[in-house]
C-alpha atoms as a PDB file:
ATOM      1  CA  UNK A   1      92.310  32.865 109.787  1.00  0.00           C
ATOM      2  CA  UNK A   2      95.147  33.672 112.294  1.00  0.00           C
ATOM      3  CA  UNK A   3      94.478  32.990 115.976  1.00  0.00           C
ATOM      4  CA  UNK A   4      95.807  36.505 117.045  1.00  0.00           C
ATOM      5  CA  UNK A   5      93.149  38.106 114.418  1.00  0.00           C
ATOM      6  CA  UNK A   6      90.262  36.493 115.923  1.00  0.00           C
ATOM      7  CA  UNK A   7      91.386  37.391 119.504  1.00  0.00           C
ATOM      8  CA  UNK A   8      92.187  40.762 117.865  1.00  0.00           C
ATOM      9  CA  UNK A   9      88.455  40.780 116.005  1.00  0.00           C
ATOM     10  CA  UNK A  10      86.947  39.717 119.602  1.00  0.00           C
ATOM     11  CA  UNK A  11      88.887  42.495 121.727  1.00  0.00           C
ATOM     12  CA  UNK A  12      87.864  45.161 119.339  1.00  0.00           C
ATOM     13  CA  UNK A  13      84.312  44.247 119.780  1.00  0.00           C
ATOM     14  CA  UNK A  14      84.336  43.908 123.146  1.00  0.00           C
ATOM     15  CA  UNK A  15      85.925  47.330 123.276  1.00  0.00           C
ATOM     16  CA  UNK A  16      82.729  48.917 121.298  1.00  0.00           C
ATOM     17  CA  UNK A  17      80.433  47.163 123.469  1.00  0.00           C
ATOM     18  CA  UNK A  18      81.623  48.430 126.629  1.00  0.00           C
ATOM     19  CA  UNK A  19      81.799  51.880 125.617  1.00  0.00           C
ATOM     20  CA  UNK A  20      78.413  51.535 124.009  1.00  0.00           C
ATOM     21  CA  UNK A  21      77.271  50.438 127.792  1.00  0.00           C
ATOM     22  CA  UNK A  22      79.251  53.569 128.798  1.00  0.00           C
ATOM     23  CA  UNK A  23      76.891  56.164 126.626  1.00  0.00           C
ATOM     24  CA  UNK A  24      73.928  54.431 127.303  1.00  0.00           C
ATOM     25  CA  UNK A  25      74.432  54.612 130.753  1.00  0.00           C
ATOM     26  CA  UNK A  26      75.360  58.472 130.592  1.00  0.00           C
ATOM     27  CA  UNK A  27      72.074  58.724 128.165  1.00  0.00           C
ATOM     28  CA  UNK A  28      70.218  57.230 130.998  1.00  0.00           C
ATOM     29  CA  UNK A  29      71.349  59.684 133.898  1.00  0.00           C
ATOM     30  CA  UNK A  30      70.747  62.770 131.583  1.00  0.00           C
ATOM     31  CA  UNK A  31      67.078  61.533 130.940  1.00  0.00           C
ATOM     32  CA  UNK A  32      66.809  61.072 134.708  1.00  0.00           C
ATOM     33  CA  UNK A  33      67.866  64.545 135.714  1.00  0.00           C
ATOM     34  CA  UNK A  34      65.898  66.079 132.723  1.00  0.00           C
ATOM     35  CA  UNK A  35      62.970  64.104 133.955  1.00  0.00           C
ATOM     36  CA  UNK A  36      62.967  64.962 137.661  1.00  0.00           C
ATOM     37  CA  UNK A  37      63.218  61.647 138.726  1.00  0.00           C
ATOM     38  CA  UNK A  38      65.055  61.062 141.910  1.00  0.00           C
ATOM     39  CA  UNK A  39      67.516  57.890 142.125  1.00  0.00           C
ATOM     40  CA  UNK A  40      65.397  54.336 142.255  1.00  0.00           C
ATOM     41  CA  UNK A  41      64.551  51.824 140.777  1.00  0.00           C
ATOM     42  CA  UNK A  42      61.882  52.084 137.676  1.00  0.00           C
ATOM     43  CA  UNK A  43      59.248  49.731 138.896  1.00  0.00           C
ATOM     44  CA  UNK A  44      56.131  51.175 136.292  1.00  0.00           C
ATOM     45  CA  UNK A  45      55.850  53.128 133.585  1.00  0.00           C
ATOM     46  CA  UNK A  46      53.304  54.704 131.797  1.00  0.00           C
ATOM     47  CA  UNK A  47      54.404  58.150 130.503  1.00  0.00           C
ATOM     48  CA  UNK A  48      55.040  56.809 127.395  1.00  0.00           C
ATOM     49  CA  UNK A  49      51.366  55.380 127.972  1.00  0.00           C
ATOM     50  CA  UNK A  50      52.523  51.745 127.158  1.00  0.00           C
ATOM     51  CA  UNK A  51      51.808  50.408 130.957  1.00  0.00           C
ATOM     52  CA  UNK A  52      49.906  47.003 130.533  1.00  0.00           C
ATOM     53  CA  UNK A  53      47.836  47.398 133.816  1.00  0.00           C
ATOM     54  CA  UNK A  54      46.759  49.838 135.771  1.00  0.00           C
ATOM     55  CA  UNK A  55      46.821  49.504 139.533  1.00  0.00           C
ATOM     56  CA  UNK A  56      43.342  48.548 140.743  1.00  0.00           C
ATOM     57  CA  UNK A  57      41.483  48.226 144.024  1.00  0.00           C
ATOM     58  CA  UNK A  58      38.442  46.394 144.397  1.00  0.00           C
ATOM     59  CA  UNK A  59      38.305  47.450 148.083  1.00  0.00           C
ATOM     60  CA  UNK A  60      38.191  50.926 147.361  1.00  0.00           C
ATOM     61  CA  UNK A  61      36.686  50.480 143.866  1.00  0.00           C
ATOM     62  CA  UNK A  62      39.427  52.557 142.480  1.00  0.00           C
ATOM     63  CA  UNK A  63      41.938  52.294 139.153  1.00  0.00           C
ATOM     64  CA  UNK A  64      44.858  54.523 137.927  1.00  0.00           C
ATOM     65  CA  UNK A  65      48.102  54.564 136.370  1.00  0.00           C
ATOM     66  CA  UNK A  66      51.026  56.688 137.481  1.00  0.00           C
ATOM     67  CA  UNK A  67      53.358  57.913 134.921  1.00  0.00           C
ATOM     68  CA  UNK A  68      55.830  55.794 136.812  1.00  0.00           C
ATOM     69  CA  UNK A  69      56.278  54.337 140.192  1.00  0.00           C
ATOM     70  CA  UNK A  70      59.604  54.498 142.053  1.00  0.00           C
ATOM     71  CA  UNK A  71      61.167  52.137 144.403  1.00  0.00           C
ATOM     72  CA  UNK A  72      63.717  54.661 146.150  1.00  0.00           C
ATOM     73  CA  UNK A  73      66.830  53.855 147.690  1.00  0.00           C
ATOM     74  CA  UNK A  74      65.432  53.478 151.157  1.00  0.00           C
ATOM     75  CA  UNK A  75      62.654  50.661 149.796  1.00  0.00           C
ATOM     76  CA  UNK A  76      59.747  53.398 149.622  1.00  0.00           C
ATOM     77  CA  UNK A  77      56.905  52.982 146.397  1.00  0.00           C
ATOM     78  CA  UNK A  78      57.278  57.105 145.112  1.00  0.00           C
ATOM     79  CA  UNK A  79      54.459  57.782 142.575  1.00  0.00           C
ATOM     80  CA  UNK A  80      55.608  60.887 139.837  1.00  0.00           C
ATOM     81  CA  UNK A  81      53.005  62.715 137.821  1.00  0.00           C
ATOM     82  CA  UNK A  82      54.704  64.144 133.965  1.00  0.00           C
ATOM     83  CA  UNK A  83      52.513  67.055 133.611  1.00  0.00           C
ATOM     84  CA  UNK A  84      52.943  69.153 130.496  1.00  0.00           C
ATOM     85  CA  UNK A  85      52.502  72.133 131.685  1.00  0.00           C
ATOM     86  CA  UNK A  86      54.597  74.612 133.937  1.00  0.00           C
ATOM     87  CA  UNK A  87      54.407  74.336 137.279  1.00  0.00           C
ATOM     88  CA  UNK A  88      52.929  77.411 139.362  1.00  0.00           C
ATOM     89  CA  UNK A  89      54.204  80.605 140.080  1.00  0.00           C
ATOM     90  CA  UNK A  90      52.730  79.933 143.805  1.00  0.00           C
ATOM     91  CA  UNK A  91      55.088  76.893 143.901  1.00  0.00           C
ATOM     92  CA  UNK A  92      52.183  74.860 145.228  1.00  0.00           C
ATOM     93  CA  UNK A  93      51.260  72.013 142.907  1.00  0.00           C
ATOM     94  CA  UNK A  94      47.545  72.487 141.284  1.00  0.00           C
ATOM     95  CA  UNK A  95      44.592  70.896 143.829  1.00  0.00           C
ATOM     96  CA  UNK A  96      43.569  68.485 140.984  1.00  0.00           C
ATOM     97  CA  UNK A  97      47.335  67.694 140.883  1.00  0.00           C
ATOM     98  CA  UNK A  98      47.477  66.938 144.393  1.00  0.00           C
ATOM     99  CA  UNK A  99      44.629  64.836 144.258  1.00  0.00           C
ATOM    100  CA  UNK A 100      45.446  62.506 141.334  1.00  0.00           C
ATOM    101  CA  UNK A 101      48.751  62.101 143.618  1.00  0.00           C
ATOM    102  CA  UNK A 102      46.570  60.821 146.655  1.00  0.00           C
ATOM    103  CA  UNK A 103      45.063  58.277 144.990  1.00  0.00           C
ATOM    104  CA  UNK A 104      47.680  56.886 143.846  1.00  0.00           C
ATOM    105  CA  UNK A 105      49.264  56.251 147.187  1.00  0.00           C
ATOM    106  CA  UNK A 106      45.589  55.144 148.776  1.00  0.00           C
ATOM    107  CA  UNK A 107      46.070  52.414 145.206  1.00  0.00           C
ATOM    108  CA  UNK A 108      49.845  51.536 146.305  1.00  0.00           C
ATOM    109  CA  UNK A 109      49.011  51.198 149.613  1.00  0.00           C
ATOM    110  CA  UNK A 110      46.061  48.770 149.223  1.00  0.00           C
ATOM    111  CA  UNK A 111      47.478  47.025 146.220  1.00  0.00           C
ATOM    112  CA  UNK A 112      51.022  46.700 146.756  1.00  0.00           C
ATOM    113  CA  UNK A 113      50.692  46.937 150.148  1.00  0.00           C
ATOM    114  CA  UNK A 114      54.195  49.524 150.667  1.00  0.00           C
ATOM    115  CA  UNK A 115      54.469  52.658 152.137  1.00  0.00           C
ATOM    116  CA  UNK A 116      54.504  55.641 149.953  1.00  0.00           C
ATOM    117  CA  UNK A 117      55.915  58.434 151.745  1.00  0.00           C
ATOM    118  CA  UNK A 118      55.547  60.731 149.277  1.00  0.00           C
ATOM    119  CA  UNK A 119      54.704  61.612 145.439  1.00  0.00           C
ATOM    120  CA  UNK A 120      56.473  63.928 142.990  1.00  0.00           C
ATOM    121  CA  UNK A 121      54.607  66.645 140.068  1.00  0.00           C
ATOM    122  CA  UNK A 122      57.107  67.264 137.464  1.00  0.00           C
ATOM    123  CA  UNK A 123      56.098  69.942 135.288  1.00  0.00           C
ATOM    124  CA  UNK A 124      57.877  71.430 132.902  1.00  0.00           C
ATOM    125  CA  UNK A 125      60.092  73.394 134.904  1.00  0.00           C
ATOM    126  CA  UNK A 126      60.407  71.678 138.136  1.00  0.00           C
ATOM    127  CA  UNK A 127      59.506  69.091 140.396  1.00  0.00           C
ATOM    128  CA  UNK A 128      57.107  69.366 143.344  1.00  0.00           C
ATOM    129  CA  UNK A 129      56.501  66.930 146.101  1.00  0.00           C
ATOM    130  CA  UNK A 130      53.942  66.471 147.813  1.00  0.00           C
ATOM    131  CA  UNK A 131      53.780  64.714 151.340  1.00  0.00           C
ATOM    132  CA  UNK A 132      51.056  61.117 151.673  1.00  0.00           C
ATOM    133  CA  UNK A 133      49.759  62.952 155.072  1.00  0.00           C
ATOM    134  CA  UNK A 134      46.600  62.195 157.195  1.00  0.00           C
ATOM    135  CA  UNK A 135      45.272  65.812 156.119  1.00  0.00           C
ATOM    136  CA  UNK A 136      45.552  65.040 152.627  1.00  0.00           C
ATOM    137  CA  UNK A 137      44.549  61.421 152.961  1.00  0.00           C
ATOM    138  CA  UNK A 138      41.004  63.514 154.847  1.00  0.00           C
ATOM    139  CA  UNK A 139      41.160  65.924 151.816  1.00  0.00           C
ATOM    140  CA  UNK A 140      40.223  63.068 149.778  1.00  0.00           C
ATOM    141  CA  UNK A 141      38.371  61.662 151.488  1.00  0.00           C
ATOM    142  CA  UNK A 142      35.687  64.395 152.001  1.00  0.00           C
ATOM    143  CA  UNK A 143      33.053  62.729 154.163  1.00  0.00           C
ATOM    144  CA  UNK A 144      33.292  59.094 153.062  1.00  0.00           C
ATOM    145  CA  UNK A 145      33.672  56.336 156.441  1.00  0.00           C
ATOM    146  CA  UNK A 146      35.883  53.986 156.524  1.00  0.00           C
ATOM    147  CA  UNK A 147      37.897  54.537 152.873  1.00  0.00           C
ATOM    148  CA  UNK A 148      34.831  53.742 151.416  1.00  0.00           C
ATOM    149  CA  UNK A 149      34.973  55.684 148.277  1.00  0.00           C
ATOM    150  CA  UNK A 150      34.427  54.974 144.506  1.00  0.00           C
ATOM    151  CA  UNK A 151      36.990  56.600 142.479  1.00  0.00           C
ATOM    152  CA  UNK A 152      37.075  56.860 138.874  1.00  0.00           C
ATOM    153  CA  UNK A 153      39.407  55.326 135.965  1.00  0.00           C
ATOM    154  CA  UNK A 154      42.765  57.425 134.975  1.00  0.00           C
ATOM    155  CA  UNK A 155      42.482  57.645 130.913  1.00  0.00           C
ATOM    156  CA  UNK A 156      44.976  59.451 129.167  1.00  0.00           C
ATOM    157  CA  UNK A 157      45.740  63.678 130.268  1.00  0.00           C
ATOM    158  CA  UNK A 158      43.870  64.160 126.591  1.00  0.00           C
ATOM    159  CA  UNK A 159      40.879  62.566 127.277  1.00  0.00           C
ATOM    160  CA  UNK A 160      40.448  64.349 130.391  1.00  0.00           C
ATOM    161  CA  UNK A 161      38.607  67.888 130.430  1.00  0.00           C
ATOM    162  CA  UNK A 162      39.441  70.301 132.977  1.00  0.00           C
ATOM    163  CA  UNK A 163      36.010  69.332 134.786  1.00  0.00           C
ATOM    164  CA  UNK A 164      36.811  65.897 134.778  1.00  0.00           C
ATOM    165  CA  UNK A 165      39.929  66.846 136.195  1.00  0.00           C
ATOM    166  CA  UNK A 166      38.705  68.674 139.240  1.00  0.00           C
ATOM    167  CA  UNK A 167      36.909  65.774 139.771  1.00  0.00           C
ATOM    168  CA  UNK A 168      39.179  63.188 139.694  1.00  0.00           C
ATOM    169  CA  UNK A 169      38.329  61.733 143.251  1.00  0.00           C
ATOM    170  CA  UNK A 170      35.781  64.329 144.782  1.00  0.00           C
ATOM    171  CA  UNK A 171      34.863  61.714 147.148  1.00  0.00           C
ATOM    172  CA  UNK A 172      31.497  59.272 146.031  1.00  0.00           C
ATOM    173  CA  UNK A 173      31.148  57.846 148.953  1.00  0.00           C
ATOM    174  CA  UNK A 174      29.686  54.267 148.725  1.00  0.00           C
END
């Protein structure tokens, strides 16, 4: 074989493979912006409900997975919520919503040990975020001292009833 073909043969495919970068990165920024996602850094991911672990306190005696976990572009840990439904009308996210979100950055906080400003609810029609303030941080946790508060595990949206999910952390206090 001629020397020109092979560098010919080798240009060609490094041609496709670029390009193939090219749409794969465009895929990738369309799923983002479908998704609500802000720009950052994918650090978890359980959406797709393949995570292998979920983030777990033995301090608080608490466990959960976030759909995914964010590392923004200012360093910050942002938890996001996939809900299936739309969001509503009020343009407040749902209590239970809220909730689930607080947890998570109580679990961040103590396990990874970051800041989480803030969390993001994307429903089906928009994206809602919701502030990691010392009200809501109260809000959940009722009358328990000192963070002391059992919580309870984060199974799949299916296997959760709509009890179960107004309960998600109502506050046990140990």
């Amino acid at each position: 074989m001629n020397l020109s073909v092979i560098f010919t043969v080798l240009f060609i495919a490094l041609f496709l493979l670029v390009v193939v970068g090219i749409v794969l990165l465009a895929i990738s920024r369309q799923l983002r912006r479908q998704n609500g996602l802000p720009k950052g850094e994918v650090l978890y991911e359980d959406a797709s409900g393949q995570a292998q672990e979920p983030l777990y306190s033995k301090r608080l005696i608490m466990a959960g997975k976030p759909d995914y976990l964010l590392n923004d572009q200012n360093g910050n840990l942002i938890p996001v919520e996939v809900k299936s439904g739309y969001a509503p009308r009020s343009g407040q996210p749902h209590e239970s919503h809220v909730m689930q979100l607080a947890a998570y950055f109580f679990l961040i906080e103590d396990v990874l040990q970051r800041p989480t400003p803030y969390g993001l609810i994307r429903y089906r029609n928009r994206t809602l975020q919701v502030a990691n303030t010392d009200e809501l941080r109260e809000r959940l946790m009722g009358d328990c001292p000192d963070e002391n508060v059992a919580g309870a595990w984060f199974g799949t949206p299916q296997s959760r009833s709509g009890a179960a999910l107004r309960q998600v952390f109502a506050g046990i206090c140990l």
